[in-house]
C-alpha atoms as a PDB file:
ATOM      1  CA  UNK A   1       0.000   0.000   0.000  1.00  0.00           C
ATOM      2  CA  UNK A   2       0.912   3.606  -0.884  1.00  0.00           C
ATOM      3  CA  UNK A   3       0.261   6.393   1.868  1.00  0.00           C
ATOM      4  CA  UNK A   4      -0.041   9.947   0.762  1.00  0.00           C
ATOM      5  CA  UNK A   5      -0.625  12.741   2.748  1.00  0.00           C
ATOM      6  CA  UNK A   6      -1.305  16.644   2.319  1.00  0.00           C
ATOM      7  CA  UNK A   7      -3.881  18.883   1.583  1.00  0.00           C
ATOM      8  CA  UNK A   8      -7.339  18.024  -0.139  1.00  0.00           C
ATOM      9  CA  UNK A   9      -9.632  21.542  -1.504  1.00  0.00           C
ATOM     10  CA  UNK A  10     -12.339  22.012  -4.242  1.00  0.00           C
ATOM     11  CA  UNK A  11     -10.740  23.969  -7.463  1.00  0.00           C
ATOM     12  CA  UNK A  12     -12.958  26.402  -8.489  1.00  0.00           C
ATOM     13  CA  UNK A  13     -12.979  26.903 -12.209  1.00  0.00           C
ATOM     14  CA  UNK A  14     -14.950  29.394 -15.007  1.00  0.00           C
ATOM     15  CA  UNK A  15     -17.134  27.650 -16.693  1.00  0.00           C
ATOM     16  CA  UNK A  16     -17.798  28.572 -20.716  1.00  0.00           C
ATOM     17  CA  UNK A  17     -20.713  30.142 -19.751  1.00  0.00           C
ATOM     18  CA  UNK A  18     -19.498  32.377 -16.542  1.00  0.00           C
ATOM     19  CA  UNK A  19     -20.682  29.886 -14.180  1.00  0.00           C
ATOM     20  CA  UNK A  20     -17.991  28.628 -11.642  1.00  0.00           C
ATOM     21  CA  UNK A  21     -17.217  25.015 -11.765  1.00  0.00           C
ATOM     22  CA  UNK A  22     -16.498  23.093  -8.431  1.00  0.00           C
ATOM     23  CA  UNK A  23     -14.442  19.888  -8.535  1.00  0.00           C
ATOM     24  CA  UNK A  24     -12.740  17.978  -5.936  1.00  0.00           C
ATOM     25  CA  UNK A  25      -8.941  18.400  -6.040  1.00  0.00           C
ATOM     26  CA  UNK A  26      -5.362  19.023  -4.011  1.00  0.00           C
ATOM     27  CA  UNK A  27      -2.262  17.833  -5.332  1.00  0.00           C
ATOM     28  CA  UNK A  28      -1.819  14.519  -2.742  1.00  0.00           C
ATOM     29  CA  UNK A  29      -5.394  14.208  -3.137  1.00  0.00           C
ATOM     30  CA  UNK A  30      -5.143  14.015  -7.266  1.00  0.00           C
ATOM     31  CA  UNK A  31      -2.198  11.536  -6.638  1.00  0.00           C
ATOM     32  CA  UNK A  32      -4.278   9.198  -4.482  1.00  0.00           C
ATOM     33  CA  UNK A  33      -7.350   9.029  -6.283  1.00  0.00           C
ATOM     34  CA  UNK A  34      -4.569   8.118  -9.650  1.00  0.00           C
ATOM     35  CA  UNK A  35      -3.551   5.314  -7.928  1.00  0.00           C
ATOM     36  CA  UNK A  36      -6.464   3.660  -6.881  1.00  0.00           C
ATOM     37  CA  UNK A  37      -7.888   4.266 -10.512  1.00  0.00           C
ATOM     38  CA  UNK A  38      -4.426   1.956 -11.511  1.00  0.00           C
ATOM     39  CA  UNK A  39      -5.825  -0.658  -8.699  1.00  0.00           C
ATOM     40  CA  UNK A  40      -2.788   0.064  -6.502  1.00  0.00           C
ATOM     41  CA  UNK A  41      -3.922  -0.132  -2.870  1.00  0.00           C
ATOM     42  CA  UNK A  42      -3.769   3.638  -1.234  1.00  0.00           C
ATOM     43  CA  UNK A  43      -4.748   5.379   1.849  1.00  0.00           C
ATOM     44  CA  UNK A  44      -4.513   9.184   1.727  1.00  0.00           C
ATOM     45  CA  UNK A  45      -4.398  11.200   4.922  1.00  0.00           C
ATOM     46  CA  UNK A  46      -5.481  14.646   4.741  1.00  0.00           C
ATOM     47  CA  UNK A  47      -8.072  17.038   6.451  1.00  0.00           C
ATOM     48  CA  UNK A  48     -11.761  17.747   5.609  1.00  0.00           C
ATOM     49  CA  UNK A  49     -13.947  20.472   6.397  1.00  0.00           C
ATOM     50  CA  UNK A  50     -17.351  20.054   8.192  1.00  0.00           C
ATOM     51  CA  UNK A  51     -19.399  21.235   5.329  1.00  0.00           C
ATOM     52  CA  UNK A  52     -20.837  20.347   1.696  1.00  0.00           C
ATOM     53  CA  UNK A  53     -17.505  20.479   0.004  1.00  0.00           C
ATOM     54  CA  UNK A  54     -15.926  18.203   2.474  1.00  0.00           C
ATOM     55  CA  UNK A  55     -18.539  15.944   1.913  1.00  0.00           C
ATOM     56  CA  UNK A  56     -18.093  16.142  -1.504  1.00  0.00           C
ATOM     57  CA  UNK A  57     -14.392  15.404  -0.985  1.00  0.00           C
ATOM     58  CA  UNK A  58     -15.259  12.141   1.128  1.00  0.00           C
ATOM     59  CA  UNK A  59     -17.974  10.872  -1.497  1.00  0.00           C
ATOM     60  CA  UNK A  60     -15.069  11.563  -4.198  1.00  0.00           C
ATOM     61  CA  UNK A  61     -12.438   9.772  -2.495  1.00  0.00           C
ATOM     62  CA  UNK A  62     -14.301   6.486  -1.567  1.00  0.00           C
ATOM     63  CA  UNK A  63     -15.372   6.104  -5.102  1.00  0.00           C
ATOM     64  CA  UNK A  64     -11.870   6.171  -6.207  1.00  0.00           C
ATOM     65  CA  UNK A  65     -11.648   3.232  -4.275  1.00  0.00           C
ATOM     66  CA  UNK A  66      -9.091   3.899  -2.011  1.00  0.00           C
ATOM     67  CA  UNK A  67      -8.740   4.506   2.064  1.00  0.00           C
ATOM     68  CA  UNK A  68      -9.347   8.088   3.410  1.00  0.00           C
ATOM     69  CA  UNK A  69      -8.055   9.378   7.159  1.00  0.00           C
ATOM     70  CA  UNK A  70      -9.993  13.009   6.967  1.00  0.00           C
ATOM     71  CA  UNK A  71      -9.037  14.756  10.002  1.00  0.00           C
ATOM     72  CA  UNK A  72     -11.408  17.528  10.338  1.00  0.00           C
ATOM     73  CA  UNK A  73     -10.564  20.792   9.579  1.00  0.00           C
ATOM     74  CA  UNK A  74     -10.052  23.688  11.951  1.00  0.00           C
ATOM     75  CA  UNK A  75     -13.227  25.788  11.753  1.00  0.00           C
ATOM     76  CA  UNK A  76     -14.787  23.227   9.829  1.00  0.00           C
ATOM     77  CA  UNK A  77     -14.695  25.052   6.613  1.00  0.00           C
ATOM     78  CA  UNK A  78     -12.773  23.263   3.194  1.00  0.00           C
ATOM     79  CA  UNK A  79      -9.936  25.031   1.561  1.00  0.00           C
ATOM     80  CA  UNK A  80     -10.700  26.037  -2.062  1.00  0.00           C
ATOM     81  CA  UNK A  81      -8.256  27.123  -5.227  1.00  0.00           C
ATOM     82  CA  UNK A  82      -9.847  29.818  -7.720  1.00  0.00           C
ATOM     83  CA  UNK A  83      -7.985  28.405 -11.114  1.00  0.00           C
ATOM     84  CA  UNK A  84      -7.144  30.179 -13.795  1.00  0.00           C
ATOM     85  CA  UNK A  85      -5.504  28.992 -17.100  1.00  0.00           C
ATOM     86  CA  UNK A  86      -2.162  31.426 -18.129  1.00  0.00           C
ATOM     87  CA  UNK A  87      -0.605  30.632 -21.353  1.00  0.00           C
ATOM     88  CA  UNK A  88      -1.243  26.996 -21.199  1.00  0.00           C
ATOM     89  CA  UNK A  89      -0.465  26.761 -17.113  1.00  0.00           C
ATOM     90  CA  UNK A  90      -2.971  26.552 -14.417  1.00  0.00           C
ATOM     91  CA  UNK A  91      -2.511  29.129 -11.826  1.00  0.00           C
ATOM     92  CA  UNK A  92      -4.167  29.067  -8.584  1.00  0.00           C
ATOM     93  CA  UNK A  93      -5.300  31.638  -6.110  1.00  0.00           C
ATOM     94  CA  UNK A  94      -5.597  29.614  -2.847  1.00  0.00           C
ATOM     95  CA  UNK A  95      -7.959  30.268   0.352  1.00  0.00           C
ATOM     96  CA  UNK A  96      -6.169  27.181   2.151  1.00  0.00           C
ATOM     97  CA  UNK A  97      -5.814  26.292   6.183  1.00  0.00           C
ATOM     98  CA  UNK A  98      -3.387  22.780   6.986  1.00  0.00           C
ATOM     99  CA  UNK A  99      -3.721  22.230  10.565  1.00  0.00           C
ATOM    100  CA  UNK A 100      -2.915  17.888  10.171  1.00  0.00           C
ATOM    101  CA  UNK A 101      -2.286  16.954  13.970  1.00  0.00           C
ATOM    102  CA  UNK A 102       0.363  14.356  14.783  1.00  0.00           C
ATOM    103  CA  UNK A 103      -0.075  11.073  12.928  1.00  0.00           C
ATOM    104  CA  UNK A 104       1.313   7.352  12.841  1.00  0.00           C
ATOM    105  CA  UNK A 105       2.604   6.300   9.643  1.00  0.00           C
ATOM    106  CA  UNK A 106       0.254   3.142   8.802  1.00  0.00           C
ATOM    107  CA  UNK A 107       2.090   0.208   7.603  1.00  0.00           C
ATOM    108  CA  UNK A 108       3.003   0.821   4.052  1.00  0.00           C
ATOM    109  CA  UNK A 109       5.427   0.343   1.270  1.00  0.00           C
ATOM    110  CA  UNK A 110       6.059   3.612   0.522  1.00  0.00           C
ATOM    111  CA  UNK A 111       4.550   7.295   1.843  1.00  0.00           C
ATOM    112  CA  UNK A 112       4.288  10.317  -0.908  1.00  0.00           C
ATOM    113  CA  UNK A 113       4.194  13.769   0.028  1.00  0.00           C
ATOM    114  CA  UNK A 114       3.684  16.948  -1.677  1.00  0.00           C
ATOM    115  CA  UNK A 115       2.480  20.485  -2.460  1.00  0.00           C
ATOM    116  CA  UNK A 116       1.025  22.355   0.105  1.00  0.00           C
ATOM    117  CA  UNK A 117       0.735  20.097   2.711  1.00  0.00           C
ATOM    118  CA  UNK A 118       4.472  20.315   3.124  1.00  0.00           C
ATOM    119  CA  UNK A 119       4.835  24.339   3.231  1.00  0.00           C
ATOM    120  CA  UNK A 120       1.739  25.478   5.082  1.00  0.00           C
ATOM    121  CA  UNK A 121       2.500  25.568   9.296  1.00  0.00           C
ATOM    122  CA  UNK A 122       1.430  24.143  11.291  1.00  0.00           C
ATOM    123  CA  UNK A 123       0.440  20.961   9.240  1.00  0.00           C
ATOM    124  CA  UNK A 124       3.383  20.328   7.504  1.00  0.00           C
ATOM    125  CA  UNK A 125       5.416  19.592  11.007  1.00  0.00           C
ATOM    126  CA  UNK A 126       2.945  16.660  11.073  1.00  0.00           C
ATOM    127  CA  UNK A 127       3.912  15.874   7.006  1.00  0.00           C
ATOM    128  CA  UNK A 128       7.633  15.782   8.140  1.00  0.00           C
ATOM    129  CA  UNK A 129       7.280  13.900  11.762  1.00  0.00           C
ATOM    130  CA  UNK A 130       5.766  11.350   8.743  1.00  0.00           C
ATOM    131  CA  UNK A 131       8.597  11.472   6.612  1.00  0.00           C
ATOM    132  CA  UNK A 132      11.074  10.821   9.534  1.00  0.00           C
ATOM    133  CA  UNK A 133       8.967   7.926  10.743  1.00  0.00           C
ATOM    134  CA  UNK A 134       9.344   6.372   7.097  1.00  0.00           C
ATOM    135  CA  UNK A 135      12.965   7.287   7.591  1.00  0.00           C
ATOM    136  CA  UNK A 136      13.711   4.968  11.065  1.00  0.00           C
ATOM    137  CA  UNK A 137      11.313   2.224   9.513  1.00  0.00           C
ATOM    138  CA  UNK A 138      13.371   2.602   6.153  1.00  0.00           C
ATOM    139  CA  UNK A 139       9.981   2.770   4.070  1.00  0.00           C
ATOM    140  CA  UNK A 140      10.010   4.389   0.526  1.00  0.00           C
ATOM    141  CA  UNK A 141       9.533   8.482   0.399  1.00  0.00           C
ATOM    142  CA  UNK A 142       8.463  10.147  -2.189  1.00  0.00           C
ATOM    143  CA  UNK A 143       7.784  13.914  -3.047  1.00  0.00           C
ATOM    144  CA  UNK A 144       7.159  16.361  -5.230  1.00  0.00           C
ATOM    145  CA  UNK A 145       7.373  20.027  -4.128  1.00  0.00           C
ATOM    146  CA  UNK A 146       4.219  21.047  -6.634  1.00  0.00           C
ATOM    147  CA  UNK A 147       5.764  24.714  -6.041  1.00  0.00           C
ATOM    148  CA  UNK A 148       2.909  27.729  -5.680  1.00  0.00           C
ATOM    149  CA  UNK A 149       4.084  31.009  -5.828  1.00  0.00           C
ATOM    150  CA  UNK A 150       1.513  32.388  -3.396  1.00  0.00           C
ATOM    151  CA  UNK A 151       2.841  30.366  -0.618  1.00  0.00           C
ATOM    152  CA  UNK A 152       6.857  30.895  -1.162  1.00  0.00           C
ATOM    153  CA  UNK A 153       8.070  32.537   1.945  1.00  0.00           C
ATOM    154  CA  UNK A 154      11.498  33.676  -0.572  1.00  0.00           C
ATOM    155  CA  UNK A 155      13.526  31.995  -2.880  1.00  0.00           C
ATOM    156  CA  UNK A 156      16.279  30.864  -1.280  1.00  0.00           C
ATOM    157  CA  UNK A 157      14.563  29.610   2.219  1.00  0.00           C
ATOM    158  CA  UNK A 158      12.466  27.877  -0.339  1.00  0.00           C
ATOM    159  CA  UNK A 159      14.881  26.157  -1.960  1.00  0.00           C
ATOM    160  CA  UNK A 160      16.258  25.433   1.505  1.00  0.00           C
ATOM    161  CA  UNK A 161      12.856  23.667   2.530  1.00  0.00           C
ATOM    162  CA  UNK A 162      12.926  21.589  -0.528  1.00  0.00           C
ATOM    163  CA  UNK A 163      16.349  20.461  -0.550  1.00  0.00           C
ATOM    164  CA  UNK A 164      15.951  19.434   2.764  1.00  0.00           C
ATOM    165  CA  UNK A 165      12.669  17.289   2.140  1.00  0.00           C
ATOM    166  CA  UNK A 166      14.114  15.859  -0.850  1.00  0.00           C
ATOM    167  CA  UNK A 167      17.461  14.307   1.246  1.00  0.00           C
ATOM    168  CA  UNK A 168      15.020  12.839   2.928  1.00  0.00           C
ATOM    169  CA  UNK A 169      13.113  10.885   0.270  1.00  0.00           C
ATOM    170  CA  UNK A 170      14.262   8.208  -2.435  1.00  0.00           C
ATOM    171  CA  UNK A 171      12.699   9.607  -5.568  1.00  0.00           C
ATOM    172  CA  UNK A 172      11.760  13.271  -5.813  1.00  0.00           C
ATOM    173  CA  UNK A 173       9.885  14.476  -8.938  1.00  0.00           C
ATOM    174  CA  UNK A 174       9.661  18.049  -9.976  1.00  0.00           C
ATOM    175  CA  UNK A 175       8.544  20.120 -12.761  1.00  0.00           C
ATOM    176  CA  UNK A 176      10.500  22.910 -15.170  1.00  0.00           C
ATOM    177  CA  UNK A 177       7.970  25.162 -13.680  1.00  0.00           C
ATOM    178  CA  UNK A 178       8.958  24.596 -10.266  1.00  0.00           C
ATOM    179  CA  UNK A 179      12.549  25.320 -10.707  1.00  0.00           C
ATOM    180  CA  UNK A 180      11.123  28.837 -12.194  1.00  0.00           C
ATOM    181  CA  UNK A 181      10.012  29.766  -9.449  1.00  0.00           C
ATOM    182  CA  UNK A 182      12.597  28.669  -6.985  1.00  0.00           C
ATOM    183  CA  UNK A 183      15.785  29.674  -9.353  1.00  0.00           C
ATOM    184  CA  UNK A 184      14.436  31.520 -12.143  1.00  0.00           C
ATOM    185  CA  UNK A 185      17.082  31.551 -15.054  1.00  0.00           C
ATOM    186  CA  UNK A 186      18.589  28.484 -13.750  1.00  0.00           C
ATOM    187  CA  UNK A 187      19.268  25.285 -16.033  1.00  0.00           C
ATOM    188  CA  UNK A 188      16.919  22.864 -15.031  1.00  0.00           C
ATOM    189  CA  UNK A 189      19.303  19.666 -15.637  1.00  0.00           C
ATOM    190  CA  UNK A 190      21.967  21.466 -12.992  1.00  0.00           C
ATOM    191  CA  UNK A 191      19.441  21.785 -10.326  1.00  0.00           C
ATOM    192  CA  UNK A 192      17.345  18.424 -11.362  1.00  0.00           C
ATOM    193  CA  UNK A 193      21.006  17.047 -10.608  1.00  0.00           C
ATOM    194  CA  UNK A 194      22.203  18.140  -7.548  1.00  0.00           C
ATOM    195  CA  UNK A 195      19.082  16.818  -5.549  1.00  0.00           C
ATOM    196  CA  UNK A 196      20.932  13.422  -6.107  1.00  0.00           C
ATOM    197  CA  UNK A 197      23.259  14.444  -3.371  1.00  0.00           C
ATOM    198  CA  UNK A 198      20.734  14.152  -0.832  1.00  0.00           C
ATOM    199  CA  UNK A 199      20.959  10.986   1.868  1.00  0.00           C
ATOM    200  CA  UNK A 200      18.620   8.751   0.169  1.00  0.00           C
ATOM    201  CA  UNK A 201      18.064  10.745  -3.217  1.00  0.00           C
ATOM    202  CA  UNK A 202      18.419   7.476  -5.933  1.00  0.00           C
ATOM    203  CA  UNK A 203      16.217   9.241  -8.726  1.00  0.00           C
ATOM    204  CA  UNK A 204      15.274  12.912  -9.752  1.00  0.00           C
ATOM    205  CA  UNK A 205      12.569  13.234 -12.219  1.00  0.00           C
ATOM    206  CA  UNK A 206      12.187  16.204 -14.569  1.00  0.00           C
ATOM    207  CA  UNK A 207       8.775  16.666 -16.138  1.00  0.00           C
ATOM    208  CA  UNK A 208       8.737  19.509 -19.025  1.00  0.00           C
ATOM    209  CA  UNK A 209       5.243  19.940 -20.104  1.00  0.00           C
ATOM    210  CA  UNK A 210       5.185  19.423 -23.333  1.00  0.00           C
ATOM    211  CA  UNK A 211       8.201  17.625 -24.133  1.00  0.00           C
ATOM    212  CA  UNK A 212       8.200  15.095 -21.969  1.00  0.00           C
ATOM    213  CA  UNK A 213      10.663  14.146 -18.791  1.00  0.00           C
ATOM    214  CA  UNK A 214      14.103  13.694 -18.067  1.00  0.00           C
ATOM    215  CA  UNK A 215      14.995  10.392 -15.096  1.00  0.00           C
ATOM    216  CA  UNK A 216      18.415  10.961 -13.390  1.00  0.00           C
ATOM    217  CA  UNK A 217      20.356   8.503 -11.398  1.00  0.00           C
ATOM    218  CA  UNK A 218      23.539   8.120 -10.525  1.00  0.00           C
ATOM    219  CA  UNK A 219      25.806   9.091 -13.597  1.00  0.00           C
ATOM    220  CA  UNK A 220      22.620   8.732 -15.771  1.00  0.00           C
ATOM    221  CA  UNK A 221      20.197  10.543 -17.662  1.00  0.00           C
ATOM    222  CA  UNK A 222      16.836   9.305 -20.033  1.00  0.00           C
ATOM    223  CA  UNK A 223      14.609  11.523 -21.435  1.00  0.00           C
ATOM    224  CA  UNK A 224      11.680  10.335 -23.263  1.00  0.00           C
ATOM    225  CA  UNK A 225       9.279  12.355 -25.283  1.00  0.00           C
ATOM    226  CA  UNK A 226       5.501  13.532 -24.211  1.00  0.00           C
ATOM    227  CA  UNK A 227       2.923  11.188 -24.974  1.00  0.00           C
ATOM    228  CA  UNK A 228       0.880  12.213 -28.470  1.00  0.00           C
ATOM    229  CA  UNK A 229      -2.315  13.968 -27.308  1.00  0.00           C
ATOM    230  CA  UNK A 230      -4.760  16.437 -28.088  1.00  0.00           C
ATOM    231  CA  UNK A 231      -3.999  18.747 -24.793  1.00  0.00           C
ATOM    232  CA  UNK A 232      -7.490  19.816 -23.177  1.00  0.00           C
ATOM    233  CA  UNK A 233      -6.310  20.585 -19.426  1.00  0.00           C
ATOM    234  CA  UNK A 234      -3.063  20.171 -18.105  1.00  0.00           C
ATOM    235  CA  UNK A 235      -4.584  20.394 -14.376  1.00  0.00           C
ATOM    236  CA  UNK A 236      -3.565  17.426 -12.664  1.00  0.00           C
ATOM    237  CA  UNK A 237      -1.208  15.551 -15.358  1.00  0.00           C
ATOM    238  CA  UNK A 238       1.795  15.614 -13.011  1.00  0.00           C
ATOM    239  CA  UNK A 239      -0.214  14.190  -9.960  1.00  0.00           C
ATOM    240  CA  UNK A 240      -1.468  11.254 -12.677  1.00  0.00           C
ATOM    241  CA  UNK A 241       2.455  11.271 -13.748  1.00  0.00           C
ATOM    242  CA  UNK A 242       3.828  11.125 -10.182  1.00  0.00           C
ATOM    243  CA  UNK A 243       1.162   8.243  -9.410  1.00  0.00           C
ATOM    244  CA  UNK A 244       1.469   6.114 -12.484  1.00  0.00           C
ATOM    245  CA  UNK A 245       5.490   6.516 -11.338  1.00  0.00           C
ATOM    246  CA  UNK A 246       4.824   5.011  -7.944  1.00  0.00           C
ATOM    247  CA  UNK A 247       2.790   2.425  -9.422  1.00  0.00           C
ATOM    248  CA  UNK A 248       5.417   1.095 -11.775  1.00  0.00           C
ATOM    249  CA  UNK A 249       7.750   0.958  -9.080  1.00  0.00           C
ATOM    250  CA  UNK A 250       5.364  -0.832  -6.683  1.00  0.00           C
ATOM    251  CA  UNK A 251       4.434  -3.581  -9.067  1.00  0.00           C
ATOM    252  CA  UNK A 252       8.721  -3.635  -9.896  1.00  0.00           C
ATOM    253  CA  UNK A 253       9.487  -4.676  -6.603  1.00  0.00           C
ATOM    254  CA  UNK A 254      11.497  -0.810  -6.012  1.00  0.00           C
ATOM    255  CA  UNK A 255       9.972  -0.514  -2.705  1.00  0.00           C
ATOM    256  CA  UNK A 256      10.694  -1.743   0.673  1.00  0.00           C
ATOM    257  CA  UNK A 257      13.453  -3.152   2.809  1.00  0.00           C
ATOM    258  CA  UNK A 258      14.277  -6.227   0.698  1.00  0.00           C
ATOM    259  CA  UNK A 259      13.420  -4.668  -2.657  1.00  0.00           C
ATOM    260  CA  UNK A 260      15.400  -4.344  -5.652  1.00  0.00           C
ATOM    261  CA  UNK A 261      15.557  -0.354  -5.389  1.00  0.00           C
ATOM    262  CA  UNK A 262      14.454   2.113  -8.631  1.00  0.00           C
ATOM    263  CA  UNK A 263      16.030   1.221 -11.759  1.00  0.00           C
ATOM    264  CA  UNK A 264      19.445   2.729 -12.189  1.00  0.00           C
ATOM    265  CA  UNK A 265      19.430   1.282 -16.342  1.00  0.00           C
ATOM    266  CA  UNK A 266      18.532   3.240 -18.947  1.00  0.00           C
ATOM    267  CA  UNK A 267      16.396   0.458 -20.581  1.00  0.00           C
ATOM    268  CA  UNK A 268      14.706   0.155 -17.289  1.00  0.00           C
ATOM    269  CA  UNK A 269      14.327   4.145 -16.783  1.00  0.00           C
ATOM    270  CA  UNK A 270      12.554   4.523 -20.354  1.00  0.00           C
ATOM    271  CA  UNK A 271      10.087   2.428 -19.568  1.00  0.00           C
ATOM    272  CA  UNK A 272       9.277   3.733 -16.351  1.00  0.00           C
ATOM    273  CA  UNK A 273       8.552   7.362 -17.886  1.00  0.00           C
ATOM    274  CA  UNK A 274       6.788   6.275 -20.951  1.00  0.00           C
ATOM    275  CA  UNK A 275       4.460   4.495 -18.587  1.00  0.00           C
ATOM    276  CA  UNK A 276       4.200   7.793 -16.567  1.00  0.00           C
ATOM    277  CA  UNK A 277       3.866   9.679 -19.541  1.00  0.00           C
ATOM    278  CA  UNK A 278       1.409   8.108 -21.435  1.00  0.00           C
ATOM    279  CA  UNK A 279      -0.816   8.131 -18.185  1.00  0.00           C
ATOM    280  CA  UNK A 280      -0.231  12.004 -17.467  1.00  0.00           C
ATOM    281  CA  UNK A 281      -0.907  12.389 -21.415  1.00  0.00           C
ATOM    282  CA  UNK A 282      -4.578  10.985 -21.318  1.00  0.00           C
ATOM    283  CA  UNK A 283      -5.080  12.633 -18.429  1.00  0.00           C
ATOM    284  CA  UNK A 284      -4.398  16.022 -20.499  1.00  0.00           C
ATOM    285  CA  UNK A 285      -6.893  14.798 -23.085  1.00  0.00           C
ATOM    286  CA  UNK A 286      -9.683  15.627 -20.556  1.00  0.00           C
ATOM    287  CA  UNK A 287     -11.403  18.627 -18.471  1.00  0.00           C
ATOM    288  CA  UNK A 288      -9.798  18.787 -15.633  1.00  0.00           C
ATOM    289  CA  UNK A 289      -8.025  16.655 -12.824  1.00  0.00           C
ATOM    290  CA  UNK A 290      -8.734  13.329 -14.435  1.00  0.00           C
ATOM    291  CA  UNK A 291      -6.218  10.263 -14.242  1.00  0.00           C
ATOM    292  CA  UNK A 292      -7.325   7.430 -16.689  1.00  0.00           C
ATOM    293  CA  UNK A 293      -8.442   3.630 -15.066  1.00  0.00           C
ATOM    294  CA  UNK A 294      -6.354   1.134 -15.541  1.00  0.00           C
ATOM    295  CA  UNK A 295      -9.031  -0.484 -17.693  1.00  0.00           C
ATOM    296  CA  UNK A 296      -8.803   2.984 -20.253  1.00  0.00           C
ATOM    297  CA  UNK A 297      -5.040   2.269 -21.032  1.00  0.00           C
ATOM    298  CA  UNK A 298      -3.330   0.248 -23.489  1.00  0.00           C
ATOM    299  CA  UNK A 299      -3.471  -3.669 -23.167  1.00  0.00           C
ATOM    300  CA  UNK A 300      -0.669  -4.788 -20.815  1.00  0.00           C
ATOM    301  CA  UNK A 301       0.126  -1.503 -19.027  1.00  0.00           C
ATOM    302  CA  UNK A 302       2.940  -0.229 -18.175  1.00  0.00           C
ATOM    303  CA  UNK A 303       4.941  -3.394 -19.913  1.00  0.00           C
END
């Protein structure tokens, strides 16, 4: 089973005619409700307000077929994001509260983390005390910083924050657009690279929109093209990228104590991103946050 944690809202979107569109979403959120639609086992922790969009959140969730620990909100009320669509990228103005108390890590093979749920005090001390618990029982971390510029507290303590959640986790996956924001002018591949220092860092993934991703490892770099769509909304494809990812390495044997670790050959790298990409891809061929089944890809998936 894969635990992910962190924040859970309703994006609020225009709609053609004016009208505001309300769907369920949150990066960690987006990432669990991928998995389970790949049938890999998932519990997401998060909190939930006391109101109609919680419960919309909660009737959501369960129908995605995975586990849900929804702490309640304080005040009761559920965070939203207003999105709006900015040459081709989805920004988000975000009325968002994290107040996750303490929590024991469930027994898992590997616990994601992400987004806001790892910036926004007084939450995200409860996100990390997670991440060091996976640490001392040597279970599989994951994250991806899903960088918002509304919530950077300054570039460089930024960057600080993230470099020091990534030494703490095996894979870390980031976007083009989050190195924008945190070193703006800075090559990508440089910065993608020198997260492979950290303690446990064994592989850095580089999505780039439309053209594709970049793996790193050790003395080793793939990249493999986008998958061939026709783009509709881009909300969401690197949550359905980061989960197809775990899932590939789950159903490897990458994760856990006696596990064969994430691939460090390039044969084995392609194929792990052209699984991840072709899943974030049909996800882009839809409205909104909307990670394909299992049963909707190609025969045999991801071999």
């Amino acid at each position: 089973m894969i635990v992910v944690v962190g924040e859970s809202l309703v994006d609020l979107t225009p709609g053609a005619d004016g009208s505001i569109v309300e769907t369920v979403g949150g990066s960690p959120l987006n990432v669990a409700v991928a998995l389970g639609r790949l049938d890999v086992p998932a519990l997401l922790i998060t909190e939930v307000g006391n109101d109609e969009r919680g419960e919309q959140i909660v009737r959501y969730v369960q129908a995605s077929e995975i586990e849900l620990i929804a702490a309640p909100s304080r005040g009761g009320r559920t965070s939203t994001a207003r999105v709006r669509v900015i040459d081709g990228e989805p920004t988000y103005d975000l009325d968002v509260t994290w107040y996750l108390s303490g929590q024991e890590l469930p027994d898992c093979d590997a616990l994601h983390v992400g987004s806001l749920g790892t910036v926004l005090e007084p939450g995200r001390d409860s996100v990390l005390d997670l991440v060091e618990q996976a640490w001392a029982l040597d279970v599989f971390v994951s994250y991806d910083p899903n960088v918002r510029a509304q919530v950077l507290i300054g570039q460089d303590q930024s960057w600080r924050d993230v470099e020091s959640l990534a030494d703490r986790a095996h894979l870390v996956k980031l976007s083009e657009h989050d190195i924008a924001l945190l070193h703006p002018g800075a090559d990508p591949d440089v910065i993608a690279r020198s997260l492979l220092t950290g303690d446990r860092t064994e592989l850095v993934i580089l999505t780039r929109g439309a053209r594709g991703a970049t793996a790193y490892v050790d003395g080793l770099a793939v990249d493999v093209p986008a998958h061939p769509v026709t783009v509709v909304d881009t909300v969401g494809a690197g949550d359905a990228f980061m989960a197809a990812t775990l899932a590939v390495l789950l159903e490897s044997n990458a994760m856990g104590r006696y596990a064969g670790g994430v691939p460090h050959d390039e044969a084995a790298l392609e194929h792990l991103l052209r699984a991840a990409t072709e899943v974030a891809g049909l996800s882009c061929a839809r409205q909104g946050a909307a990670a394909p089944r299992r049963s909707e890809l190609r025969v045999g998936w991801p071999d």
